[in-house]
Protein backbone atom coordinates (compact mmCIF):
# COMPACT_ATOMS: atom_id res chain seq x y z
CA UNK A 1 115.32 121.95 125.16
CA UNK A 2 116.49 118.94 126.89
CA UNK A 3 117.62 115.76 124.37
CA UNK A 4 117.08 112.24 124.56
CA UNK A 5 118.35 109.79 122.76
CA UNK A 6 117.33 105.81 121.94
CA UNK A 7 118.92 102.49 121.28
CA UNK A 8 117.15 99.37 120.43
CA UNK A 9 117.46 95.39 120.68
CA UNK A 10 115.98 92.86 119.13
CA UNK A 11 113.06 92.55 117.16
CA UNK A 12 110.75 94.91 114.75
CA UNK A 13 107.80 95.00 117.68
CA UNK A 14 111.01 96.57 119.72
CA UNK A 15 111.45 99.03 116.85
CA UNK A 16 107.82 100.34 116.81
CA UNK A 17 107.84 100.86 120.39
CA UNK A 18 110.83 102.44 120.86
CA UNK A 19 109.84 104.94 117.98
CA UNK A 20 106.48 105.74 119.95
CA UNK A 21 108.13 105.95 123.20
CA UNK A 22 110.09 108.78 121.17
CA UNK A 23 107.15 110.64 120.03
CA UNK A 24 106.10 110.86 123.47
CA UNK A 25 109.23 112.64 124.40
CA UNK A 26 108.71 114.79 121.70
CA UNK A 27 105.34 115.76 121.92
CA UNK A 28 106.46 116.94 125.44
CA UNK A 29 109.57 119.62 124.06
CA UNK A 30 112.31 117.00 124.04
CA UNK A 31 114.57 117.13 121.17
CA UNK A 32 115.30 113.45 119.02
CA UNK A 33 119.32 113.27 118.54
CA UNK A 34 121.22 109.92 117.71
CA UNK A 35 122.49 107.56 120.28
CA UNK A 36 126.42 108.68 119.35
CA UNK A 37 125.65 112.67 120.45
CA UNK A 38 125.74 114.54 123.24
CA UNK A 39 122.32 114.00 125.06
CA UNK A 40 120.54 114.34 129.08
CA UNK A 41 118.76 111.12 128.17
CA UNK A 42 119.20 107.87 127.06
CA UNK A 43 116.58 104.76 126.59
CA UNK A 44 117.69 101.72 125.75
CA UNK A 45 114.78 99.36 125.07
CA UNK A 46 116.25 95.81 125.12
CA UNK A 47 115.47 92.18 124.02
CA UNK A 48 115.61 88.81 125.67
CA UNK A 49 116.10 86.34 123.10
CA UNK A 50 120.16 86.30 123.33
CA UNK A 51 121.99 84.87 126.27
CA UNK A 52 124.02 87.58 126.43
CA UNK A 53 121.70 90.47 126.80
CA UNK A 54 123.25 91.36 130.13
CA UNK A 55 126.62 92.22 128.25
CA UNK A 56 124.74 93.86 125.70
CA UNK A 57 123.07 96.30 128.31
CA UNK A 58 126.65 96.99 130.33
CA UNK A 59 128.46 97.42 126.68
CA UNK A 60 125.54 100.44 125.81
CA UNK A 61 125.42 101.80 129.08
CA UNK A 62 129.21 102.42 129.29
CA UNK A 63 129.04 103.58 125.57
CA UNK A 64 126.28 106.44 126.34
CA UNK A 65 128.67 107.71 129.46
CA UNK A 66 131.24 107.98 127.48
CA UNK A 67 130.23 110.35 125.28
CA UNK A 68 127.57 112.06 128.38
CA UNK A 69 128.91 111.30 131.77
CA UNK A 70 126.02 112.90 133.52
CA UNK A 71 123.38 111.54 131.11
CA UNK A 72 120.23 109.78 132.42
CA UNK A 73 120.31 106.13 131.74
CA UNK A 74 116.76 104.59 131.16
CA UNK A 75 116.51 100.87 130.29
CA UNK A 76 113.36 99.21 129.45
CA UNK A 77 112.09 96.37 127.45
CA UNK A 78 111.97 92.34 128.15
CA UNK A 79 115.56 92.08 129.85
CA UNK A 80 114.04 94.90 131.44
CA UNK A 81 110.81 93.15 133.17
CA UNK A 82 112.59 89.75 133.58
CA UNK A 83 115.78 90.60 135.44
CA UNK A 84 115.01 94.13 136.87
CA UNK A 85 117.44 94.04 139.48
CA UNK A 86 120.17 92.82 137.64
CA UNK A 87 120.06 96.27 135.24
CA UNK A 88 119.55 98.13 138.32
CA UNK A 89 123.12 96.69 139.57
CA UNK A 90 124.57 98.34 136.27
CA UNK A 91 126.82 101.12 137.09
CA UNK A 92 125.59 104.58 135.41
CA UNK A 93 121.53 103.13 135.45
CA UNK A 94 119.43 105.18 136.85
CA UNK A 95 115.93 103.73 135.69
CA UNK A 96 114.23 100.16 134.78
CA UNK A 97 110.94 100.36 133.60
CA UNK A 98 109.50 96.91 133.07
CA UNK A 99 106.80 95.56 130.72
CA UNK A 100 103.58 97.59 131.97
CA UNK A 101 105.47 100.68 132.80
CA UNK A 102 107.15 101.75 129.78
CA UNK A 103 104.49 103.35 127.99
CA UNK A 104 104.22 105.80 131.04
CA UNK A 105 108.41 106.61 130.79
CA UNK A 106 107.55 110.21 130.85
CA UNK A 107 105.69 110.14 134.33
CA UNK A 108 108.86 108.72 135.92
CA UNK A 109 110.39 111.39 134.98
CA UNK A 110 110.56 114.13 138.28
CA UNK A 111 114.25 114.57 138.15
CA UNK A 112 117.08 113.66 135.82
CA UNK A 113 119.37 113.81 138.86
CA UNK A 114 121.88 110.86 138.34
CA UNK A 115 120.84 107.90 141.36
CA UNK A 116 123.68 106.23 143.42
CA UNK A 117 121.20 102.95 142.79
CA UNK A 118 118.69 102.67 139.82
CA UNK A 119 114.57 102.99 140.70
CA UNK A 120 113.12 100.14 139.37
CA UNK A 121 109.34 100.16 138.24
CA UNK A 122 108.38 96.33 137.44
CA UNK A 123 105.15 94.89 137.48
CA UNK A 124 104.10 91.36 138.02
CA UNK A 125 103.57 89.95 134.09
CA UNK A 126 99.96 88.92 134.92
CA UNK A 127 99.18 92.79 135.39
CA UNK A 128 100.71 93.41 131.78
CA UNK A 129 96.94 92.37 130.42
CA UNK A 130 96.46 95.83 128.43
CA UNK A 131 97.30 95.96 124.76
CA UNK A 132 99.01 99.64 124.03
CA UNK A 133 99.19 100.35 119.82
CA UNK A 134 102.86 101.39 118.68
CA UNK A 135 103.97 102.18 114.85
CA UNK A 136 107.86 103.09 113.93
CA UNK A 137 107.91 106.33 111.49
CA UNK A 138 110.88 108.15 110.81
CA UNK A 139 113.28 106.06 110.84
CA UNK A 140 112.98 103.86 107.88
CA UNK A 141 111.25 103.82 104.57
CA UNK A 142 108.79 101.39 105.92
CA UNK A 143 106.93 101.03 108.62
CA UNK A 144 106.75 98.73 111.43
CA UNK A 145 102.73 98.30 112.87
CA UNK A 146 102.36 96.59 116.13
CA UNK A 147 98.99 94.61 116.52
CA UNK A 148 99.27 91.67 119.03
CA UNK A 149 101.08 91.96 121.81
CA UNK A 150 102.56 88.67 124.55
CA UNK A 151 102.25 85.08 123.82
CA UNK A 152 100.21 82.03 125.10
CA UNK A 153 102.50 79.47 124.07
CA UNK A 154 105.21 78.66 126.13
CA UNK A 155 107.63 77.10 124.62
CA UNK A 156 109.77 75.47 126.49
CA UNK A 157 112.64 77.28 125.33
CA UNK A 158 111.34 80.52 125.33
CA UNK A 159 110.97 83.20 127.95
CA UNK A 160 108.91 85.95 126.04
CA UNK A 161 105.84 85.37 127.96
CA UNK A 162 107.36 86.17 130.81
CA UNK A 163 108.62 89.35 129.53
CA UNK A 164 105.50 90.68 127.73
CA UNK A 165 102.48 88.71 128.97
CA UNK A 166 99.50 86.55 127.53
CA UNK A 167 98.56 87.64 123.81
CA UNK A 168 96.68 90.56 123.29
CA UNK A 169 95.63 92.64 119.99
CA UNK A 170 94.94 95.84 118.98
CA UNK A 171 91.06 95.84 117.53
CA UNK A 172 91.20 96.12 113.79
CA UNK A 173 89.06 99.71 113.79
CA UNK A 174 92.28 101.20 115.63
CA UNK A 175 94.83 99.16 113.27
CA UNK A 176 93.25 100.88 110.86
CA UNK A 177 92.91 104.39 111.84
CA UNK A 178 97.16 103.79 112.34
CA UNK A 179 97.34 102.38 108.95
CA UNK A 180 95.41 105.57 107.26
CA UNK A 181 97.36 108.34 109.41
CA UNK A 182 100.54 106.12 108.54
CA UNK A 183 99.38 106.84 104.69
CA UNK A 184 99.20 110.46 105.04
CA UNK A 185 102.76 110.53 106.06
CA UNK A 186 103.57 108.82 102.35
CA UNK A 187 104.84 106.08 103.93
CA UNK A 188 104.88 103.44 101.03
CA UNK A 189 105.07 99.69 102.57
CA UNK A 190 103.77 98.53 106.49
CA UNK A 191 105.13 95.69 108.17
CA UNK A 192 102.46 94.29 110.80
CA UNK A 193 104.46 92.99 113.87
CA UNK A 194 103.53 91.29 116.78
CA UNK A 195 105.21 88.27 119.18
CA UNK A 196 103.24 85.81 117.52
CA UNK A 197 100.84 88.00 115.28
CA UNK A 198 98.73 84.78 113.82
CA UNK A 199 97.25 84.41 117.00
CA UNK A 200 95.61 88.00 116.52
CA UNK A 201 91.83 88.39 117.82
CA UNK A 202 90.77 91.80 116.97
CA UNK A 203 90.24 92.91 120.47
CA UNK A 204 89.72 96.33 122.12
CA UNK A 205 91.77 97.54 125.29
CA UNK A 206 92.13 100.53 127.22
CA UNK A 207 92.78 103.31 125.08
CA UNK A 208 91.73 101.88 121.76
CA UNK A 209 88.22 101.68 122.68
CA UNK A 210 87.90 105.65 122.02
CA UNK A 211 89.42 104.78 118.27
CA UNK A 212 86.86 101.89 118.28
CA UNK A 213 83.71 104.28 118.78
CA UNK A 214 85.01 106.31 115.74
CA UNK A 215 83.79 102.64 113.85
CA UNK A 216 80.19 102.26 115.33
CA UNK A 217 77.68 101.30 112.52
CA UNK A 218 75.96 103.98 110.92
CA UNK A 219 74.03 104.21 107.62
CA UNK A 220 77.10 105.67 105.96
CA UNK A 221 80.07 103.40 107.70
CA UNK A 222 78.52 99.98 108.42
CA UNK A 223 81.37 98.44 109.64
CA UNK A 224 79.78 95.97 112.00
CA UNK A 225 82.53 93.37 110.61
CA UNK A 226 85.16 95.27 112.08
CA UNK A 227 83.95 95.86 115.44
CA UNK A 228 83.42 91.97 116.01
CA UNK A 229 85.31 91.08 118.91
CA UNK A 230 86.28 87.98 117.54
CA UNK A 231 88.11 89.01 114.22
CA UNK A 232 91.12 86.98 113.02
CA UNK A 233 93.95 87.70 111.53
CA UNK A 234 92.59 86.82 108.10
CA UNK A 235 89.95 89.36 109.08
CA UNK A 236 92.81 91.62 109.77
CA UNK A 237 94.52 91.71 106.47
CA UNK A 238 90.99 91.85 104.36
CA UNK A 239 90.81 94.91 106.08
CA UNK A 240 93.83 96.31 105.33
CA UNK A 241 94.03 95.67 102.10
CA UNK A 242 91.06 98.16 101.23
CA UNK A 243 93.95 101.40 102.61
CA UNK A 244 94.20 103.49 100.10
CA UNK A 245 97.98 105.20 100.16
CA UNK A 246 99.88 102.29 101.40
CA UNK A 247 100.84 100.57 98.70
CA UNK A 248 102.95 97.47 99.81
CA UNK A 249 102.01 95.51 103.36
CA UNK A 250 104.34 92.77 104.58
CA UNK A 251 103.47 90.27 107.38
CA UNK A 252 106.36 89.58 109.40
CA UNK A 253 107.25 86.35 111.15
CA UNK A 254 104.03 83.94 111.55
CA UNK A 255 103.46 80.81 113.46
CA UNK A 256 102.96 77.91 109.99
CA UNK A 257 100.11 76.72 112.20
CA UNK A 258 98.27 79.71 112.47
CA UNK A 259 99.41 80.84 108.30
CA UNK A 260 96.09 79.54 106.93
CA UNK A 261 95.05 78.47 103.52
CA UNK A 262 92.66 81.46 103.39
CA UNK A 263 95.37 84.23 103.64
CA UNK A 264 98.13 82.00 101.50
CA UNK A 265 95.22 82.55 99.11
CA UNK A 266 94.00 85.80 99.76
CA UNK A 267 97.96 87.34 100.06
CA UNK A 268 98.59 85.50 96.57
CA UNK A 269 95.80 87.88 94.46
CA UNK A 270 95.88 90.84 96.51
CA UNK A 271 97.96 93.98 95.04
CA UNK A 272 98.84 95.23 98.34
CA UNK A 273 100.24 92.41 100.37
CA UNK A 274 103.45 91.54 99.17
CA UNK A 275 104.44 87.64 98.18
CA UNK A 276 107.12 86.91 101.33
CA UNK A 277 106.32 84.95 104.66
CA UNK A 278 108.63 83.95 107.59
CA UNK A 279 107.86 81.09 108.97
CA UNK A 280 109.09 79.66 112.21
CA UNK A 281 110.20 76.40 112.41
CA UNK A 282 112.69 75.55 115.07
CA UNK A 283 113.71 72.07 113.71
CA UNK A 284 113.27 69.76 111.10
CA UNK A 285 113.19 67.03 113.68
CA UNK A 286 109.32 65.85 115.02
CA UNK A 287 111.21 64.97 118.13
CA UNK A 288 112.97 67.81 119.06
CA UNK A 289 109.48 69.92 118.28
CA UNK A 290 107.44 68.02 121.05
CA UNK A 291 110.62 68.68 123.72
CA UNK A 292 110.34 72.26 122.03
CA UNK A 293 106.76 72.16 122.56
CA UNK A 294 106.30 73.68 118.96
CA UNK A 295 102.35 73.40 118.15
CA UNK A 296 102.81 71.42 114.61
CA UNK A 297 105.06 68.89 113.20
CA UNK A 298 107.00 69.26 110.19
CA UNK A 299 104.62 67.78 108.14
CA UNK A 300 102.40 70.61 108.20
CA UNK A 301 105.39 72.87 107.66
CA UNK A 302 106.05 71.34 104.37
CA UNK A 303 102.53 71.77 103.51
CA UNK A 304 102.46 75.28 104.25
CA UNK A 305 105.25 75.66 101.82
CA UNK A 306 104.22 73.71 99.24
CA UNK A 307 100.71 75.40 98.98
CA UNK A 308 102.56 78.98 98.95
CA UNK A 309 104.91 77.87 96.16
CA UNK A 310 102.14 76.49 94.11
CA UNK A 311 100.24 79.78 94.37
CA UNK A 312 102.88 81.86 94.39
CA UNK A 313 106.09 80.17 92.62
CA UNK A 314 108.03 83.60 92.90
CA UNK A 315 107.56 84.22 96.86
CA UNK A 316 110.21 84.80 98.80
CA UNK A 317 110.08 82.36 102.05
CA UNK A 318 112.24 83.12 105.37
CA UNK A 319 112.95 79.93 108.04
CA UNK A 320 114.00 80.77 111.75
CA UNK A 321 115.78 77.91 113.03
CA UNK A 322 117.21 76.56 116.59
CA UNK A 323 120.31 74.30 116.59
CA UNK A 324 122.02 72.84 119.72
CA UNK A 325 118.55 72.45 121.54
CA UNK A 326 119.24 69.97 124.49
CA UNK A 327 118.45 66.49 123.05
CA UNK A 328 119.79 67.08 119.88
CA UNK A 329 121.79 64.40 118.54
CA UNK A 330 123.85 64.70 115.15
CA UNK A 331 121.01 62.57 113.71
CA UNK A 332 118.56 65.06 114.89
CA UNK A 333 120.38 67.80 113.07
CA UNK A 334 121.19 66.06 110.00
CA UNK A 335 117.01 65.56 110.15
CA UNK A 336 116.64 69.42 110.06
CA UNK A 337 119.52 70.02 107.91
CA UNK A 338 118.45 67.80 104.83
CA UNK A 339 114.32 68.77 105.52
CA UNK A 340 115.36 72.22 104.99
CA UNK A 341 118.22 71.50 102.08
CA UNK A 342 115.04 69.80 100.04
CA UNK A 343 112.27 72.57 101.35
CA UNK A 344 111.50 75.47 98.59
CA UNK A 345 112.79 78.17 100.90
CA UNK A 346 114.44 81.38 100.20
CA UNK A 347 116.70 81.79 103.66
CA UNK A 348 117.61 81.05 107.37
CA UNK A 349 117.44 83.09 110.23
CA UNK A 350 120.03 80.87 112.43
CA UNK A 351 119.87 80.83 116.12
CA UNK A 352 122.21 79.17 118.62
CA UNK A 353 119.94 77.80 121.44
CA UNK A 354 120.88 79.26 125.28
CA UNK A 355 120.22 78.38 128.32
CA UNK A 356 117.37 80.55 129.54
CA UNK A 357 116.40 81.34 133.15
CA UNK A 358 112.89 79.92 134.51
CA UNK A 359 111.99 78.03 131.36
CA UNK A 360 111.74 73.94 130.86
CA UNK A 361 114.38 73.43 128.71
CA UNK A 362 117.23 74.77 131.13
CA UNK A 363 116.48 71.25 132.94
CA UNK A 364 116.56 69.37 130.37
CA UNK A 365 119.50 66.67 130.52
CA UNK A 366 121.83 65.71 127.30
CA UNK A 367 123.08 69.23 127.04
CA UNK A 368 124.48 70.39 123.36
CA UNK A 369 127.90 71.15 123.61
CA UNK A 370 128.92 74.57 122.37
CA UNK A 371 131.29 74.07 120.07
CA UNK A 372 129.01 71.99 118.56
CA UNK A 373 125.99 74.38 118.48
CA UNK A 374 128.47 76.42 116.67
CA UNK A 375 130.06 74.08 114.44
CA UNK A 376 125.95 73.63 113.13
CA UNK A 377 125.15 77.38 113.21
CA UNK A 378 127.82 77.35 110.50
CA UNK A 379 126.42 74.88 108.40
CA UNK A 380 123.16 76.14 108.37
CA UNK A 381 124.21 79.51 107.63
CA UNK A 382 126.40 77.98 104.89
CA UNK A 383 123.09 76.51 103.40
CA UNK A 384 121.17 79.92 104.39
CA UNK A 385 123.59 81.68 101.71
CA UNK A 386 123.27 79.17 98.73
CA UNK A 387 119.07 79.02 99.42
CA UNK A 388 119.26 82.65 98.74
CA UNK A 389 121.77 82.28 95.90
CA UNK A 390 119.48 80.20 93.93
CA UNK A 391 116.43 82.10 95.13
CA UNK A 392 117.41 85.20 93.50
CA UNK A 393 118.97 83.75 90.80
CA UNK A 394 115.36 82.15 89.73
CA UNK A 395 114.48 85.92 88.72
CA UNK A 396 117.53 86.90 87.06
CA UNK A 397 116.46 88.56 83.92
CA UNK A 398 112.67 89.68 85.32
CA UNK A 399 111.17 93.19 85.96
CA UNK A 400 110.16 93.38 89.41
CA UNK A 401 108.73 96.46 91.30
CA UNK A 402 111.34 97.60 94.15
CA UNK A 403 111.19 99.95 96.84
CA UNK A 404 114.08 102.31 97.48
CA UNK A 405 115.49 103.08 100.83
CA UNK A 406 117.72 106.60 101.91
CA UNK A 407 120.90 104.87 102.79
CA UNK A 408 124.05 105.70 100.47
CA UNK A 409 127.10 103.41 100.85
CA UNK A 410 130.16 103.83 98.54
CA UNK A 411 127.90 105.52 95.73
CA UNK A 412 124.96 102.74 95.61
CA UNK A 413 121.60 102.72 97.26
CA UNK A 414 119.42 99.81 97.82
CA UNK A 415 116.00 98.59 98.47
CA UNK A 416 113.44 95.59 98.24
CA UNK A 417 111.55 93.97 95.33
CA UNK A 418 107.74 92.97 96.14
CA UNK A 419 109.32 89.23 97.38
CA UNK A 420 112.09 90.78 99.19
CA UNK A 421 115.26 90.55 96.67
CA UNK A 422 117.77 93.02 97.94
CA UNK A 423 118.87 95.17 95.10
CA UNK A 424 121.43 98.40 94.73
CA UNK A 425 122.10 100.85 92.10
CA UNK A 426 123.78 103.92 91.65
CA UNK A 427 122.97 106.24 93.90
CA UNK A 428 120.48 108.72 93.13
CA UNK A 429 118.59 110.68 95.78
CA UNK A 430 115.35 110.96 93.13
CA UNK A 431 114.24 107.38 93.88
CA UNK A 432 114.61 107.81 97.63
CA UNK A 433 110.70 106.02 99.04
CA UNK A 434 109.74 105.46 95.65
CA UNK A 435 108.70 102.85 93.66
CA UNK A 436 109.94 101.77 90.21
CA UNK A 437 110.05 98.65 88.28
CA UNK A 438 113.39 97.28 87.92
CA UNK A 439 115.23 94.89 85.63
CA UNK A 440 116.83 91.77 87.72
CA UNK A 441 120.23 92.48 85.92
CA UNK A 442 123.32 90.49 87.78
CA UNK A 443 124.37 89.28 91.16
CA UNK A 444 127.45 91.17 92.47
CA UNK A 445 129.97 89.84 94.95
CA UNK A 446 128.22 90.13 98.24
CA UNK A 447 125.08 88.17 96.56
CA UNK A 448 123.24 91.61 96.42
CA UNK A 449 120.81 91.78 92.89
CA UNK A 450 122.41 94.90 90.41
CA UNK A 451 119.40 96.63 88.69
CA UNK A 452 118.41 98.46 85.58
CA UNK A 453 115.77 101.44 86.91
CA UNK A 454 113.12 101.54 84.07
CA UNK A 455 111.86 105.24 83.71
CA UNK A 456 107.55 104.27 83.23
CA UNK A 457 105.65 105.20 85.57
CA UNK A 458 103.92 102.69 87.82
CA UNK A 459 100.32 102.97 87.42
CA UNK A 460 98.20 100.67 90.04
């Protein structure tokens, strides 16, 4: 039995593909080991956000040789379709898939024979037009659920949809049937994913459509709602909030212009989706989001929060932020900086901007110097960690419902209440994918929330 072995960058839609790209192998008589072992193959499925995804590659490459000089080396993903040739000059590569080809790893597959220069299989983005479903399982407690696909934006900063393609979606009759076989695996929380998953459309592609017949209306299963073409995201999660078995359903990050008042609403009395949003926002300046080419102004951002918090006072609210955008001036950042000081959010996901091949913003002039990109990365960090403080310090003292994860480190466990409060407590393997209601007890030196495990049952 041959073995192959995966390593993943970058986001939670990379996850879920990566973990279908495995079942592939293994439907097929390959054997899933870790990246650190002894394997034929390895896939690395990588991520172009970071500037320095090129060193990221060379660094993984070189680390899978060393422990399997003869191994295979696969790399796929969005470095993988936007600089193709520049993996292929890797030493020790032997294959690039790019955006399209991926999904079909397997069929590239004639001989594992190690290549003096890398094949590389990359197809123009335009042809990347077909939306193919993915779902993580067995590596987590939860699950990631991919349902949109590529990106019609363009930002100028941003060079996604030139790695993955105009946005596409899954149709929500095949969402759906992955949601209910998810279920029957006793999987207890889903988190949908997608590059910009508020811009879902409920279409049908390629292989779905055979999942989509399994919907047609009938006298017993009129489902005529779900087969609409047109569905939106709000359609989406009415849906899946009638899935019986999955208890907890997170969305993950969500453009604040496409976060409508309708699912704020609908999210705040359902018992399956779970109070927590991240939001995009980029800046707190209105200037820098028109050079950004962001799609709203802060404005609305505030009002986005603001409705959540008055529906939902105890929801847990995540921020990505750019700093050292070109442009910025120290008045530009102090704008963000005190716009997201006063904003009722939980906590910052930080990013240092980079230059980016083939996007707008590379030409922009007034460059960002980076010690100064840094010097703000720290501060908004800084102000990341004292957001969360006094988020989770709001619910010292409650009983919150938290969902327990495998990992044991120096005797404690952890997991996630409903609004995403990170919590440990002795370890006890009992409580592994379950969930109990807790007691908020104390916050311990690294910030994390200490728990009291009540023994009642939870009863829906």
């Amino acid at each position: 039995m041959k073995k192959v072995a995966f390593h993943t960058l970058g986001c939670k839609l990379n996850f879920s593909e990566t973990s279908t790209i495995a079942r592939l192998f293994e439907e097929q008589g390959y054997q899933k080991v870790d990246f650190k072992l002894l394997s034929d193959i390895y896939v690395i499925n990588t991520c172009s956000v970071t500037a320095n995804a090129d060193k990221e590659c060379k660094q993984i490459v070189k680390s899978a040789l060393s422990i399997s000089p003869d191994a295979y080396i696969i790399v796929v993903g969005c470095y993988a379709q936007l600089k193709p040739e520049e993996i292929a000059n890797i030493e020790g590569v032997d294959l690039v898939l790019g955006a399209s080809e991926k999904f079909k790893l397997l069929n590239y597959l004639n001989d594992l024979t190690k290549k003096s220069k890398a094949e590389v299989y990359s197809c123009e983005i335009e042809e990347a037009n077909f939306f193919v479903d993915a779902y993580s399982f067995g590596d987590r407690t939860r699950v990631f659920l991919k349902v949109q696909d590529g990106c019609d934006y363009n930002c100028s900063f941003c060079t996604i949809p030139l790695a993955r393609g105009n946005s596409r979606s899954d149709s929500i009759a095949n969402v759906i049937v992955n949601a209910n076989k998810i279920a029957k695996e006793d999987v207890k929380e889903i988190v949908l994913t997608g590059v910009n998953l508020g811009d879902f459309k409920g279409e049908s592609r390629g292989k779905n459509q055979e999942s989509r017949e399994d919907f047609q209306e009938t006298e017993d299963n009129p489902n005529s709602k779900i087969l609409n073409p047109e569905s939106s995201f709000f359609d989406l999660v009415k849906e899946l909030d009638k899935v019986e078995g999955i208890e907890r359903f997170r969305i993950s990050s969500i453009e604040p212009n496409l976060l409508k008042d309708e699912t704020i609403e609908f999210v705040s009395k359902s018992k399956r989706f779970v109070p927590h949003f991240h939001i995009p926002l980029q800046s707190g300046s209105n200037k820098i989001l028109k050079a950004m080419r962001r799609r709203y102004l802060r404005e609305l951002y505030s009002e986005r929060v603001v409705t959540i918090k008055s529906l939902m006072p105890h929801c847990c609210i995540g921020v990505d932020v750019i700093v050292g955008f070109p442009g910025e001036t120290d008045e530009d950042f102090l704008e963000t900086y005190n716009f997201l000081n006063e904003l009722n959010i939980s906590y910052l996901h930080v990013f240092t901007y980079s230059e980016r091949d083939n996007t707008d913003a590379k030409l922009l002039k007034n460059v960002v110097p980076v010690a100064v990109r840094k010097k703000r990365n720290k501060m908004l960090r800084i102000l990341s960690a004292k957001k969360l403080r006094s988020f989770y310090e709001e619910h010292l003292g409650e009983t919150r419902t938290v969902l327990f994860e495998a990992d044991h480190k120096e005797g404690f466990m952890h997991g996630f209440t409903d609004n995403y409060i990170k919590v440990k407590t002795p370890y006890t393997p009992e409580l592994i994918n379950q969930l109990k209601e807790v007691t908020l007890d104390a916050l311990d030196a690294d910030g994390c929330m200490t728990v009291t495990v009540l023994k009642k049952e939870l009863v829906r």
